[in-house]
Protein backbone atom coordinates (compact mmCIF):
# COMPACT_ATOMS: atom_id res chain seq x y z
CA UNK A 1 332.13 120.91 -24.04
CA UNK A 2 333.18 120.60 -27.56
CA UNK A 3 335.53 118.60 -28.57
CA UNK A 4 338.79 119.91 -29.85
CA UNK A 5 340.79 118.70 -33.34
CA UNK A 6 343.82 120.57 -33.27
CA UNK A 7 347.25 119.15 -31.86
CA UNK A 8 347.62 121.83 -28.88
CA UNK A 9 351.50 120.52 -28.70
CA UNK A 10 352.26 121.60 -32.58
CA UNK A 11 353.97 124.94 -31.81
CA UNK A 12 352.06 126.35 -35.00
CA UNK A 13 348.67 125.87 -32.81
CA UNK A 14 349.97 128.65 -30.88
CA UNK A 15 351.72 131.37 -33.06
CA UNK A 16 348.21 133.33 -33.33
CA UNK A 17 348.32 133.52 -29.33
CA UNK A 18 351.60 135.84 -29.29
CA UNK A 19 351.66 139.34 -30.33
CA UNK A 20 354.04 138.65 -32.94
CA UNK A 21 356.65 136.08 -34.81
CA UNK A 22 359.23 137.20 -32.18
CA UNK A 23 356.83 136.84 -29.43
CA UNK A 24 356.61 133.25 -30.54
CA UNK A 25 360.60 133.31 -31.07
CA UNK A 26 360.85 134.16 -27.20
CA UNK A 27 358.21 131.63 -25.69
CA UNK A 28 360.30 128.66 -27.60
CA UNK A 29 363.34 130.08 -26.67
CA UNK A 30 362.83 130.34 -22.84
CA UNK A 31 360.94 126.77 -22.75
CA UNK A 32 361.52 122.78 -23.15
CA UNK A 33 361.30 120.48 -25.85
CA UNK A 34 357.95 119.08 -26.04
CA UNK A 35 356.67 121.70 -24.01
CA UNK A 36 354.57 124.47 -24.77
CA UNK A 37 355.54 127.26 -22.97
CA UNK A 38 352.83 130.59 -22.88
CA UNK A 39 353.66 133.78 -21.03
CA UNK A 40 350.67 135.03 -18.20
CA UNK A 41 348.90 137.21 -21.03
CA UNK A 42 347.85 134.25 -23.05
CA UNK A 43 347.49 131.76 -19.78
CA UNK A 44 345.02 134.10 -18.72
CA UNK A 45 343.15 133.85 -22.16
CA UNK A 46 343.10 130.01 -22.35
CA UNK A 47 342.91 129.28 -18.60
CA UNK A 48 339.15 128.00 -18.57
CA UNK A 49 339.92 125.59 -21.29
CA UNK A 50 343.73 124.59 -20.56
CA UNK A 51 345.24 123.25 -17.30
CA UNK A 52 348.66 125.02 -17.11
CA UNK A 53 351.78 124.98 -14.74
CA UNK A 54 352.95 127.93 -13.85
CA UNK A 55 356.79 127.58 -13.86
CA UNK A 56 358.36 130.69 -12.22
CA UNK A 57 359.26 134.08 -13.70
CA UNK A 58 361.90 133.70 -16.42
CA UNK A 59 363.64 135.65 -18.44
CA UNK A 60 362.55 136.78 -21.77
CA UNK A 61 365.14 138.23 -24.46
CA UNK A 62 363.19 141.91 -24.81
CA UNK A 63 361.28 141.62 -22.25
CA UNK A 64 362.79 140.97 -18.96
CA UNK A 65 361.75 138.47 -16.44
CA UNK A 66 357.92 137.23 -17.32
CA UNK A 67 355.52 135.14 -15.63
CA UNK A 68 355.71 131.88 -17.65
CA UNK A 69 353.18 128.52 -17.70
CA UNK A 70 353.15 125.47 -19.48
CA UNK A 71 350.01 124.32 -20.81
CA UNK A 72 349.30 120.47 -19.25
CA UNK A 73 346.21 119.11 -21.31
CA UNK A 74 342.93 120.12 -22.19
CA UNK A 75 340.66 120.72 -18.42
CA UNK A 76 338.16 117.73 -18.39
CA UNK A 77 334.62 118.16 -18.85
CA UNK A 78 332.73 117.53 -15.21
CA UNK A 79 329.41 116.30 -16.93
């Protein structure tokens, strides 16, 4: 596995995941400091990569209520 550079907790690291700036707006919005919070869409892009917790459906401004996750840590290479 390679190994990975970027900081996955800098909420910059994941503004190209959302569809858009307000996208972005809504995951901080709806999750916890120090946490970052990614809706089912993107958890099911990174979900080989990332552990994640899924925390319950919550309510997104726009949106209505949305599967939500919060990604953990990098998954750890079995080899």
């Amino acid at each position: 596995m390679e190994q990975h550079h970027e900081n996955i907790f800098d909420r910059s690291y994941w503004l190209h995941w959302t569809s858009a700036g307000a996208g972005a707006s809504r995951m901080e919005s709806t999750g916890e400091p120090g946490r970052v919070n990614v809706s089912a869409y993107t958890y099911d892009l990174i979900r080989k990569e990332f552990e994640c917790e899924y925390r319950g459906r919550v309510d997104a401004k726009g949106k209505g209520e949305v599967d939500m996750y919060f990604v953990a840590q990098y998954k750890l290479d079995d080899n």
